[in-house]
Protein backbone atom coordinates (compact mmCIF):
# COMPACT_ATOMS: atom_id res chain seq x y z
CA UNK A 1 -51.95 30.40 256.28
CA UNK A 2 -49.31 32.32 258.44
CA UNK A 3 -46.87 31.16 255.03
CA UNK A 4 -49.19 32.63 252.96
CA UNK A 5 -49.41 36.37 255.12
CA UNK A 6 -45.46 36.77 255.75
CA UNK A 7 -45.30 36.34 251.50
CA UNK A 8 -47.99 38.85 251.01
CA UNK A 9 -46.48 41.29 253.33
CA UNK A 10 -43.01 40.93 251.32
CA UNK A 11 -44.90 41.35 248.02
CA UNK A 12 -46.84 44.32 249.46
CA UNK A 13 -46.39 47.71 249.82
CA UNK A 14 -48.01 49.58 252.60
CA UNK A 15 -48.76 53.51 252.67
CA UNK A 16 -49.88 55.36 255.80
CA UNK A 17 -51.31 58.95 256.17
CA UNK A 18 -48.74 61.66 255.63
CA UNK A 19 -50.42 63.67 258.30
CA UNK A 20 -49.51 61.72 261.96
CA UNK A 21 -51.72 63.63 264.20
CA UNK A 22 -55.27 64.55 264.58
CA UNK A 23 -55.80 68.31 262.95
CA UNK A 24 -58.97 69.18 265.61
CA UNK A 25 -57.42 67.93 269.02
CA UNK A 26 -53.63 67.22 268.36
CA UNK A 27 -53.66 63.82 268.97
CA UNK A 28 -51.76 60.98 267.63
CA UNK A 29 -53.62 58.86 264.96
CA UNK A 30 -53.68 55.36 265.24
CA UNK A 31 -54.43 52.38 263.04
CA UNK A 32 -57.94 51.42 262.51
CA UNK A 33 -58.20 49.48 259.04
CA UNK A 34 -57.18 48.86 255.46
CA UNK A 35 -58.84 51.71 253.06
CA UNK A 36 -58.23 49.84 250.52
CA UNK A 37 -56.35 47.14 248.92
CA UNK A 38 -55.34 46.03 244.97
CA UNK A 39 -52.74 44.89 242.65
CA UNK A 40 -51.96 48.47 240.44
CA UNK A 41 -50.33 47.15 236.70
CA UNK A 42 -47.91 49.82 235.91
CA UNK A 43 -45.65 49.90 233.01
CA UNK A 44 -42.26 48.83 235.59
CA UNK A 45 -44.24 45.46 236.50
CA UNK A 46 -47.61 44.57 238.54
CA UNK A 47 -47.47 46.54 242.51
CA UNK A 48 -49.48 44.65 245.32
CA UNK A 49 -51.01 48.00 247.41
CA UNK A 50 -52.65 48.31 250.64
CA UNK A 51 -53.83 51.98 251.82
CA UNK A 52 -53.81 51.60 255.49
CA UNK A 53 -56.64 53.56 257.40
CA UNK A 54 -56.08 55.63 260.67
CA UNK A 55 -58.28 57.75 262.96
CA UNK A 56 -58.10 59.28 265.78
CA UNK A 57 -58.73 57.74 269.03
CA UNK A 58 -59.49 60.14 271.49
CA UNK A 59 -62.94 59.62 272.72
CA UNK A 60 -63.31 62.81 273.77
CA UNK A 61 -62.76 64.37 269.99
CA UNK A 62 -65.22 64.71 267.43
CA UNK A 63 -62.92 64.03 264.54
CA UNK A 64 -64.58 60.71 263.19
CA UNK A 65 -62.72 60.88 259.53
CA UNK A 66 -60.49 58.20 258.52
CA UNK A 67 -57.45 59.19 257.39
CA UNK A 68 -55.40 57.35 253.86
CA UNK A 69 -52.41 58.04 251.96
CA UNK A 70 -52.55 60.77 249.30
CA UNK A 71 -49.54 59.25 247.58
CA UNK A 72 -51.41 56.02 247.30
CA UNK A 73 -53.96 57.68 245.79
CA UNK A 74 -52.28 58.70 243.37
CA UNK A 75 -51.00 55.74 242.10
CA UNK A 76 -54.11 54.89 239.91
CA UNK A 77 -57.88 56.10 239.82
CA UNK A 78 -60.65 54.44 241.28
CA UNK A 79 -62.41 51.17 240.19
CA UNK A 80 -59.19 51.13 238.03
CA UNK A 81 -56.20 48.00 238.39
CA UNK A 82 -53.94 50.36 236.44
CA UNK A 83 -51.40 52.81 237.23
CA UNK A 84 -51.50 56.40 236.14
CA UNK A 85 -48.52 55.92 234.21
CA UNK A 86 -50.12 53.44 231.81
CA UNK A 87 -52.86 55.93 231.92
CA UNK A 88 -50.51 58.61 230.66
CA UNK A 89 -48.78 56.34 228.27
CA UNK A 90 -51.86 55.42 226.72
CA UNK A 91 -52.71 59.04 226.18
CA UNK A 92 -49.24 59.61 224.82
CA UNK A 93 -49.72 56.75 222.20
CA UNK A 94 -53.10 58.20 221.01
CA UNK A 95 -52.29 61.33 220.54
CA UNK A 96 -48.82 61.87 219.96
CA UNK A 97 -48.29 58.40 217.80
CA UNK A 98 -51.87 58.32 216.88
CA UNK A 99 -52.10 54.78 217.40
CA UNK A 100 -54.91 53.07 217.33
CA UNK A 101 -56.91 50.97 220.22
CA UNK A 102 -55.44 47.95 218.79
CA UNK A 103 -52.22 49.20 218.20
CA UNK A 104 -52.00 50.74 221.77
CA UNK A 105 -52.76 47.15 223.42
CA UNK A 106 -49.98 45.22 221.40
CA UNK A 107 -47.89 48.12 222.26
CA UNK A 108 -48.58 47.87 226.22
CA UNK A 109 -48.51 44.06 225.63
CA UNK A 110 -44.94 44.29 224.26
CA UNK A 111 -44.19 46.49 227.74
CA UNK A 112 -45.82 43.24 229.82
CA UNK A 113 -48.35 45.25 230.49
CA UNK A 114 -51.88 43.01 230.39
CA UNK A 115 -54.20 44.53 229.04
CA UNK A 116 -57.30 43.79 226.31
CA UNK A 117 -58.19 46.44 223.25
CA UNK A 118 -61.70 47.27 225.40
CA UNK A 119 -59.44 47.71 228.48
CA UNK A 120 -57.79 50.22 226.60
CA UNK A 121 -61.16 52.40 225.55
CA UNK A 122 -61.95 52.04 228.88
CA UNK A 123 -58.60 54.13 230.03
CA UNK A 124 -58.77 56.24 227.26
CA UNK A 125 -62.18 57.56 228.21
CA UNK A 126 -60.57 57.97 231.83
CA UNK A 127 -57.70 60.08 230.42
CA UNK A 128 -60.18 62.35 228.46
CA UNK A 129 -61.78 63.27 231.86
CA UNK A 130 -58.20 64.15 233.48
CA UNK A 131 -57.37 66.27 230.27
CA UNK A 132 -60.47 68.37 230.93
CA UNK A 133 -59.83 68.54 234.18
CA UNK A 134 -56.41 69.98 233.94
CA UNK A 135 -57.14 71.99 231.27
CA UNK A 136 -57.50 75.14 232.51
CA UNK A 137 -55.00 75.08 234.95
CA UNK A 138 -52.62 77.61 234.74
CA UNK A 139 -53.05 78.56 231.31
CA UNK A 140 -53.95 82.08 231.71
CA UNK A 141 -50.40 82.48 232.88
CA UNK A 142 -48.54 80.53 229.94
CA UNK A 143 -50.85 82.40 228.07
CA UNK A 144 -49.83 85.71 229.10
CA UNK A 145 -46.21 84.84 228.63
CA UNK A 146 -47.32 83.97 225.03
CA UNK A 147 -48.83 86.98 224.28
CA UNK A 148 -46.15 89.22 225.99
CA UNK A 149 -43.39 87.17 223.65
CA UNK A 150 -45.29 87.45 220.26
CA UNK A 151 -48.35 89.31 220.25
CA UNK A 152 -51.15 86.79 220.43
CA UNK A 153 -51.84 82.74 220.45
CA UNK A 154 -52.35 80.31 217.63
CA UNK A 155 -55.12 77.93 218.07
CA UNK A 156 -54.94 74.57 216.47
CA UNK A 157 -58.10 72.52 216.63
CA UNK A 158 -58.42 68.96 216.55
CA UNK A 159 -60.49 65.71 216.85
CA UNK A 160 -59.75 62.08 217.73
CA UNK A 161 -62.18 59.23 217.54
CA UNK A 162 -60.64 56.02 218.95
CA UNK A 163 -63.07 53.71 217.14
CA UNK A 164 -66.01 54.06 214.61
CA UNK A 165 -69.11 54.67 216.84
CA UNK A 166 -67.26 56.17 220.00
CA UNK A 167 -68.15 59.74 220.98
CA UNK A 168 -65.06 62.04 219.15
CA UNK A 169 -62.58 63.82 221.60
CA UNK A 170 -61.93 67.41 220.69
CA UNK A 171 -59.20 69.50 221.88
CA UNK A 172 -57.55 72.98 221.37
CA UNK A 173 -54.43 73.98 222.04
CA UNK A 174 -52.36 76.68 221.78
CA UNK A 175 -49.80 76.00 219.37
CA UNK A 176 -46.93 78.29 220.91
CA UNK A 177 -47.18 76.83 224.17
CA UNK A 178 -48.46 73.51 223.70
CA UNK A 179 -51.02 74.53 226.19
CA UNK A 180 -54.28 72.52 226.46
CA UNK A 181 -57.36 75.71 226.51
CA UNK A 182 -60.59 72.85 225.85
CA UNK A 183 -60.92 69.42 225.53
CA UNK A 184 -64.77 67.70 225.45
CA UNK A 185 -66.25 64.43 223.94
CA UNK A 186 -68.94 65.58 221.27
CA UNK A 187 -71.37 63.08 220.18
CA UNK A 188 -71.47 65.01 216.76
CA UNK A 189 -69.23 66.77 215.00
CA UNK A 190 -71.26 69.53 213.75
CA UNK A 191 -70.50 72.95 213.33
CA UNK A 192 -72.49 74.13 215.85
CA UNK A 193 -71.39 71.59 218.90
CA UNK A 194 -67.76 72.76 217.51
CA UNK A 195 -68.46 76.44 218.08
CA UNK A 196 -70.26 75.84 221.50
CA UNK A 197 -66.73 74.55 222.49
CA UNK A 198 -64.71 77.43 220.41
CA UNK A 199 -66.35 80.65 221.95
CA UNK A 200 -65.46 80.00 225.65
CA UNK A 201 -62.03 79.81 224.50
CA UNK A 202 -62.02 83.19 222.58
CA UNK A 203 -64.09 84.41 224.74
CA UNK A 204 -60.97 84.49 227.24
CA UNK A 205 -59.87 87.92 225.54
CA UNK A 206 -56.03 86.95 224.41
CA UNK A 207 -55.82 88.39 220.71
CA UNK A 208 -55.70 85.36 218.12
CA UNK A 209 -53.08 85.30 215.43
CA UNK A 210 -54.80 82.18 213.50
CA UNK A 211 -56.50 78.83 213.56
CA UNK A 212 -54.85 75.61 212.69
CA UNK A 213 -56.85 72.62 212.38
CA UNK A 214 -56.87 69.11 209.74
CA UNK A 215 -59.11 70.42 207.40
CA UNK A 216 -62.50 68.87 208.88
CA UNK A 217 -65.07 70.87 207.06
CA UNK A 218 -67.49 71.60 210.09
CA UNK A 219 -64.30 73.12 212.02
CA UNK A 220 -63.49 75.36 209.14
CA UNK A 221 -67.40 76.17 208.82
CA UNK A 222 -67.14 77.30 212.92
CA UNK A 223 -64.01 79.14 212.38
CA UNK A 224 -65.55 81.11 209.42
CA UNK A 225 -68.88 81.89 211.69
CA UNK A 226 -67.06 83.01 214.84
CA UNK A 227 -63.56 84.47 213.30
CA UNK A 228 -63.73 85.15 210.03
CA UNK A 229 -61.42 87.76 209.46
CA UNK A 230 -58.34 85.64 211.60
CA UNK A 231 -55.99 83.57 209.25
CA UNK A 232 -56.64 79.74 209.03
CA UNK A 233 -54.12 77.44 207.77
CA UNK A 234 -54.53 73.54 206.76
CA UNK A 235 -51.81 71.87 209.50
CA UNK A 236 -49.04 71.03 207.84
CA UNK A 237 -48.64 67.77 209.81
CA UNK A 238 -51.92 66.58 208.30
CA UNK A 239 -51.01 67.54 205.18
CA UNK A 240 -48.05 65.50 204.59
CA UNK A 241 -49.43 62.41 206.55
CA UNK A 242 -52.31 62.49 204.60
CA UNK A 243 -49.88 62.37 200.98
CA UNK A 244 -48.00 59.79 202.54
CA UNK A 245 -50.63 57.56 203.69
CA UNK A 246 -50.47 55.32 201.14
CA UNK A 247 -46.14 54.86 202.13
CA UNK A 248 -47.64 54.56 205.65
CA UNK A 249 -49.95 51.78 204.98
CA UNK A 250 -47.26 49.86 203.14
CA UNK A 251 -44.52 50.22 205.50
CA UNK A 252 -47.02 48.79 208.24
CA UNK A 253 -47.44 45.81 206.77
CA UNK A 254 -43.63 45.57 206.27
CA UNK A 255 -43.68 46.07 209.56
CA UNK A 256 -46.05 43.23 210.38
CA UNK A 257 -44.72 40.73 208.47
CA UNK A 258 -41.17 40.79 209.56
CA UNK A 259 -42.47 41.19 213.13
CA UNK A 260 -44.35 37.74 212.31
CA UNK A 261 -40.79 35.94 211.19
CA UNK A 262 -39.25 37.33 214.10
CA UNK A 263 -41.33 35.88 216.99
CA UNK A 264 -40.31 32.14 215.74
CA UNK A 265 -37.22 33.04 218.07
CA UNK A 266 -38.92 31.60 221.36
CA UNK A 267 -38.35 28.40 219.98
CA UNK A 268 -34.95 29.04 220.07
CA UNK A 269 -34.67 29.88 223.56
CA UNK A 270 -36.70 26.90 224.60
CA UNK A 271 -33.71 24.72 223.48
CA UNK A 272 -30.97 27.23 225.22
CA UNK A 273 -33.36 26.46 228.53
CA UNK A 274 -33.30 22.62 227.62
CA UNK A 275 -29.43 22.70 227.56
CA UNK A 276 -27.37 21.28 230.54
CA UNK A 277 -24.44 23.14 230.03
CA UNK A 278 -24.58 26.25 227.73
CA UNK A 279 -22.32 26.38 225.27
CA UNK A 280 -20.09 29.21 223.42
CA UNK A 281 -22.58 28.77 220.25
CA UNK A 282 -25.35 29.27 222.94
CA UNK A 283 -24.27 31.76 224.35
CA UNK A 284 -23.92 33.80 221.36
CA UNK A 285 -27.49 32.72 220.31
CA UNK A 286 -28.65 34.68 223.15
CA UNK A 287 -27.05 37.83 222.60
CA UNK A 288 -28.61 37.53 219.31
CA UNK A 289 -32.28 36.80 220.63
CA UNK A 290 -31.55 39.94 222.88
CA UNK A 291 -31.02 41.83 219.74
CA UNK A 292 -33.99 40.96 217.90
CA UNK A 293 -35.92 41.55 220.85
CA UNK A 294 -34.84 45.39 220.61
CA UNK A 295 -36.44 45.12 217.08
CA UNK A 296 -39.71 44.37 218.20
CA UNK A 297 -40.16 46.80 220.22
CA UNK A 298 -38.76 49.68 217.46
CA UNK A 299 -40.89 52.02 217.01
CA UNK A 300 -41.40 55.53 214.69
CA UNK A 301 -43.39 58.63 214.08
CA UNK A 302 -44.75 58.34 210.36
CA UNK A 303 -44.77 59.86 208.05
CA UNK A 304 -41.15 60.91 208.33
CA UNK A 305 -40.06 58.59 210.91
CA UNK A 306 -41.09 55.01 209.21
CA UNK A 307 -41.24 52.05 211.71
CA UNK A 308 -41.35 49.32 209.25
CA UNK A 309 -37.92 50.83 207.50
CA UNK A 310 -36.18 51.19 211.20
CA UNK A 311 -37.79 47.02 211.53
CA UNK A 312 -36.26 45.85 208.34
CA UNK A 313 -32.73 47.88 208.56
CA UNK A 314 -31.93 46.77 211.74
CA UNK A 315 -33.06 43.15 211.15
CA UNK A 316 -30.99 43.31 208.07
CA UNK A 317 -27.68 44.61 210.31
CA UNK A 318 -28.57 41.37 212.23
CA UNK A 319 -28.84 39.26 209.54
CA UNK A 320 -25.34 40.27 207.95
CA UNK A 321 -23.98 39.92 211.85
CA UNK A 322 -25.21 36.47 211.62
CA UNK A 323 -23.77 35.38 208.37
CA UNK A 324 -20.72 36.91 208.82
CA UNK A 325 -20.40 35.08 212.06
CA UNK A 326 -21.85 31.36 210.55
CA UNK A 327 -18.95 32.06 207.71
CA UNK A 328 -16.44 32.92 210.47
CA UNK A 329 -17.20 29.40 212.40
CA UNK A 330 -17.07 27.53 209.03
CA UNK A 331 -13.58 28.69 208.17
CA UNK A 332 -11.07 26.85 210.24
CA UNK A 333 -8.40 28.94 209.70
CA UNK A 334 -10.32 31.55 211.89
């Protein structure tokens, strides 16, 4: 048992208050108890955490609160085994990649990150509360700035459903700044949710330029009732992604398949383990597992970014690496 402690204390890692002194009488705090204790998955490898508690202990004091470690805090939510940063990078992947709930688990997966698809819904939902939370925070400022620079903001609308049958996430921005004005899960997307979540936002007072959304026909019917006489344009990143959609689709399963060839490599490096003494072939071998690795984890931004073409070029350099170096070994006079 006293094995088993020392390990966990070397796995560990312990955070105390930042504040070392009692704020009512001046005294010095003093351990009382862990706050709390968990293993946080974060995308650089599972973290064993323990908050340690500390009070004050002079009896004479009224201060009864128990005192933790903000940083710890921070280092995921609660009821949550998962770091903020995966929490972040799964917002990242929805939004910015568009990726969906599937796509964001084998992505996290590939990063050693454990995780199931209903995992990731589950921090999803939690990231749609922090983006609401933050997202009036300084933006009158930034907005300001905007307006001082070039006259007025652009609004761009947008929603994102993770799956078929999940609440849809809505958020504006302003497209100058990148800064987030609204963000709020709408059970329906009907004009008249859409403009209950518009008119706070214009109700702010900064003079609007235009509206940029994807088209949806209930955001262009709330635009007409509320602004109708400020521009709207179709987004132009919509636009192309949805002419290229069909190029997308294919290039995905390009994707997929080669991905599927390229796995068989673990057998390979079963018999490199199995080897007594590595050889120079062996060695080689590796550096070539190493390289398909990298391919696996390649990644793009379609339309104009294709994954599936970065896949197959790059598997395709290794290839020609390969045979160039089987020909090479097959000559003797080299």
């Amino acid at each position: 048992m006293r094995t088993k402690n020392r390990l966990e204390a070397q796995d560990s890692k312990y955070y105390k208050p930042e504040i070392t002194h009692c704020p009512k009488c001046g005294e010095k705090l003093v351990y009382c108890h862990p706050v709390w204790r968990k293993t946080i998955s974060t995308l650089d490898g599972e973290v064993k955490v323990i908050n340690l508690g500390y009070r004050c202990n002079n009896e004479t004091c009224s201060n009864d609160t128990t005192y933790r470690s903000a940083q710890a805090e921070h280092l995921s939510m609660k009821h949550i085994t998962y770091g903020m940063d995966v929490i972040a990078h799964i917002g990242y992947l929805r939004f910015q990649e568009h990726k969906t709930r599937t796509e964001i688990m084998e992505t996290l997966n590939e990063k050693q990150v454990k995780i199931s698809d209903r995992q990731v819904q589950k921090l999803y939902e939690r990231y749609a509360l922090l983006l609401r939370a933050n997202a009036k925070e300084n933006a009158e400022e930034m907005l300001n700035q905007v307006v001082k620079e070039h006259g007025g903001i652009i609004l761009s609308i947008d929603g994102v459903q993770p799956e078929k049958g999940n609440e849809t996430l809505y958020v504006i921005r302003e497209v100058l700044s990148g800064t987030v004005l609204a963000a709020k899960n709408l059970k329906s997307s009907a004009s008249t949710e859409l403009m209950e979540l518009i008119q706070p936002v214009m109700e702010w007072g900064f003079p609007i330029q235009a509206f940029v959304s994807d088209g949806q026909q209930s955001i262009r019917l709330a635009i007409e009732k509320l602004a109708p006489t400020i521009p709207y344009q179709y987004c132009q990143f919509h636009y192309f992604k949805d002419v290229a959609k069909p190029l997308v689709e294919k290039d995905r399963k390009l994707k997929t398949n080669i991905k599927k060839k390229l796995r068989g490599i673990r057998a390979v490096e079963r018999k490199i383990d199995q080897m007594e003494t590595k050889t120079h072939e062996a060695e080689i071998a590796e550096d070539y597992i190493a390289a398909i690795r990298s391919v696996l984890l390649e990644d793009g931004k379609p339309p104009f970014d294709l994954p599936g073409m970065k896949v197959y070029e790059h598997s395709q350099a290794i290839k020609r690496s390969m045979e160039k170096c089987r020909d090479k070994k097959g000559d003797p006079s080299t």
